[in-house]
C-alpha atoms as a PDB file:
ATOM      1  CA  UNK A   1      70.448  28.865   7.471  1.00  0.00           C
ATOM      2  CA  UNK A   2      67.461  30.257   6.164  1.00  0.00           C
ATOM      3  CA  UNK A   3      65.399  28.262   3.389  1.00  0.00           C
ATOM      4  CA  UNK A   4      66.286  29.441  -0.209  1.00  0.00           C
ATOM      5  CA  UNK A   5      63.923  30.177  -2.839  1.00  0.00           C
ATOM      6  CA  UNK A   6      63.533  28.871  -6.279  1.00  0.00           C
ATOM      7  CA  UNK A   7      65.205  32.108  -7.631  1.00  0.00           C
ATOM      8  CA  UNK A   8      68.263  31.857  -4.808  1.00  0.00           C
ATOM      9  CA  UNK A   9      68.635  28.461  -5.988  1.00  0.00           C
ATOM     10  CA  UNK A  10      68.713  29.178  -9.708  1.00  0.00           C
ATOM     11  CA  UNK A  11      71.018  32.034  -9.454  1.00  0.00           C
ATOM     12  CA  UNK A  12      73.240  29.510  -7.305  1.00  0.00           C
ATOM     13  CA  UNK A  13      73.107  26.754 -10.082  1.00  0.00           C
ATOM     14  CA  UNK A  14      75.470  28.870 -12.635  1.00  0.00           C
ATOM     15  CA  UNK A  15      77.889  29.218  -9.879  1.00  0.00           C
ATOM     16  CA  UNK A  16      77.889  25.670  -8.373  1.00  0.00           C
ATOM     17  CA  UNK A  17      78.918  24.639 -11.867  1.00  0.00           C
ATOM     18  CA  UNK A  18      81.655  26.980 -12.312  1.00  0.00           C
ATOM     19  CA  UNK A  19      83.107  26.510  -8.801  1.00  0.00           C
ATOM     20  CA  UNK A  20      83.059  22.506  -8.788  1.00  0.00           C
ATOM     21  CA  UNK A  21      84.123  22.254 -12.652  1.00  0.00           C
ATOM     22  CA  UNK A  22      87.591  23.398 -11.309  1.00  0.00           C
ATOM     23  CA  UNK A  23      88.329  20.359  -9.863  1.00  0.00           C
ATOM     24  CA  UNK A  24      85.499  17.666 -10.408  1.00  0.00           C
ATOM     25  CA  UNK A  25      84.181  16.354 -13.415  1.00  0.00           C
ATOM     26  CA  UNK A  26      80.697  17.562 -13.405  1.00  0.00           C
ATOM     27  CA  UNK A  27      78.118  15.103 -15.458  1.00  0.00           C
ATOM     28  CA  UNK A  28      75.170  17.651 -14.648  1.00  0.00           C
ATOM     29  CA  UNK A  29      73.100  20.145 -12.502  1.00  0.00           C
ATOM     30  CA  UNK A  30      69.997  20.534 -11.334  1.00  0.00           C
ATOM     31  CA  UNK A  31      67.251  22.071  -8.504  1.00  0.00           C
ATOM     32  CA  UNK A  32      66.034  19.682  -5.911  1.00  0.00           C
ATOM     33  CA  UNK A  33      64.070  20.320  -2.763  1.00  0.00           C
ATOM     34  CA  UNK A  34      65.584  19.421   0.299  1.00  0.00           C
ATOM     35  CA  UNK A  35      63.264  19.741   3.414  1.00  0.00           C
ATOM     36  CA  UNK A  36      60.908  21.408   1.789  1.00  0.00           C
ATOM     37  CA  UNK A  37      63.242  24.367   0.769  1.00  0.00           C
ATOM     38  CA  UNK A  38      65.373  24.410  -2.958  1.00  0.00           C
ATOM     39  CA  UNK A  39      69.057  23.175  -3.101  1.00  0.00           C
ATOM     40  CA  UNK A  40      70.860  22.572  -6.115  1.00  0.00           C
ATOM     41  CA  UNK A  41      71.882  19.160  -6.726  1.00  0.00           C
ATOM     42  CA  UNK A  42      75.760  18.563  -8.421  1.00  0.00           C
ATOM     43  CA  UNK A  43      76.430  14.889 -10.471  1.00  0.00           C
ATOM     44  CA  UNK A  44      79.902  14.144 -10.491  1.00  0.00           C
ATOM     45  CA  UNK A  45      81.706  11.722 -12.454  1.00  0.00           C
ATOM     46  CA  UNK A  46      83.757  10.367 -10.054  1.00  0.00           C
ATOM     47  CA  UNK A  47      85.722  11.120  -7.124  1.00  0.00           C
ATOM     48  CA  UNK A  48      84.653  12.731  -3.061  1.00  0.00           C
ATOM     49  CA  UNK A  49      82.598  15.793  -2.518  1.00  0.00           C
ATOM     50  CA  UNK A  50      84.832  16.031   0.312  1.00  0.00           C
ATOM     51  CA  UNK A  51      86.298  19.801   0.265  1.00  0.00           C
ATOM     52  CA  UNK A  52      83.491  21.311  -2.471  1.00  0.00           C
ATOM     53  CA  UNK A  53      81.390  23.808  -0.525  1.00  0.00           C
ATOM     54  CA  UNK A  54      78.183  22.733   1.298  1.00  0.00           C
ATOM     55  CA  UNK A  55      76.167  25.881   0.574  1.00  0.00           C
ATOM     56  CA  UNK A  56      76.582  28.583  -1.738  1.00  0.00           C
ATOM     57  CA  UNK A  57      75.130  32.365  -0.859  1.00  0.00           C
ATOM     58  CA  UNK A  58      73.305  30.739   1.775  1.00  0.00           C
ATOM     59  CA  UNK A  59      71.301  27.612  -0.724  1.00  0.00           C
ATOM     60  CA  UNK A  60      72.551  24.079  -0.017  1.00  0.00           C
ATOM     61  CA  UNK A  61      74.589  22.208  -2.232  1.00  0.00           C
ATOM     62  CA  UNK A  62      73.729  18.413  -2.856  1.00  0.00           C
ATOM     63  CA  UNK A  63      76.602  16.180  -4.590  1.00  0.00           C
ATOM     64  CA  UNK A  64      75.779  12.675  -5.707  1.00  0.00           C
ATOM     65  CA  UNK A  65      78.418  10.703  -7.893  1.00  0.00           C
ATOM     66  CA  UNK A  66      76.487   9.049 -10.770  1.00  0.00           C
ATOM     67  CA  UNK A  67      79.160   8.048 -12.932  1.00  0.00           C
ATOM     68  CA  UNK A  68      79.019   8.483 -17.101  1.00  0.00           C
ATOM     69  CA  UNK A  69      75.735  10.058 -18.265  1.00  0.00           C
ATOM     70  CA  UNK A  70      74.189   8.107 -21.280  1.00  0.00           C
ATOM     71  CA  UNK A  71      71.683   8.707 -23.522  1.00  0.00           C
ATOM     72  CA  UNK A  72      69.173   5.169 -23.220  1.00  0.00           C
END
């Protein structure tokens, strides 16, 4: 896998969103680096990532399950 860009990883975002939304709850999405390359990072409310793709047009995907979002 080659490293992706900022801009692969931005165009990836919108799509990571709309894929996972299907079937997760999705509490927010963002850039992060990973390894010194971008990946874009999926919060879920609950539930596995198993099954949700691991990259997208070649840029990781990172899932982390944080729960409810609040405002503090």
């Amino acid at each position: 896998m080659a490293d992706a860009s900022l801009e692969a990883a931005r165009r990836v975002k919108t799509l990571a969103r709309e894929m996972v939304s299907r079937t997760r709850t999705v509490t927010g999405v963002g850039l992060a680096q990973l390894n010194g390359a971008y990946a874009v990072k999926v919060n879920l409310l609950d539930g596995e990532a198993a099954g949700l793709p691991r990259q997208i047009e070649g840029v990781p995907v990172i899932y982390e399950r944080t729960g409810r979002v609040r405002a503090r």
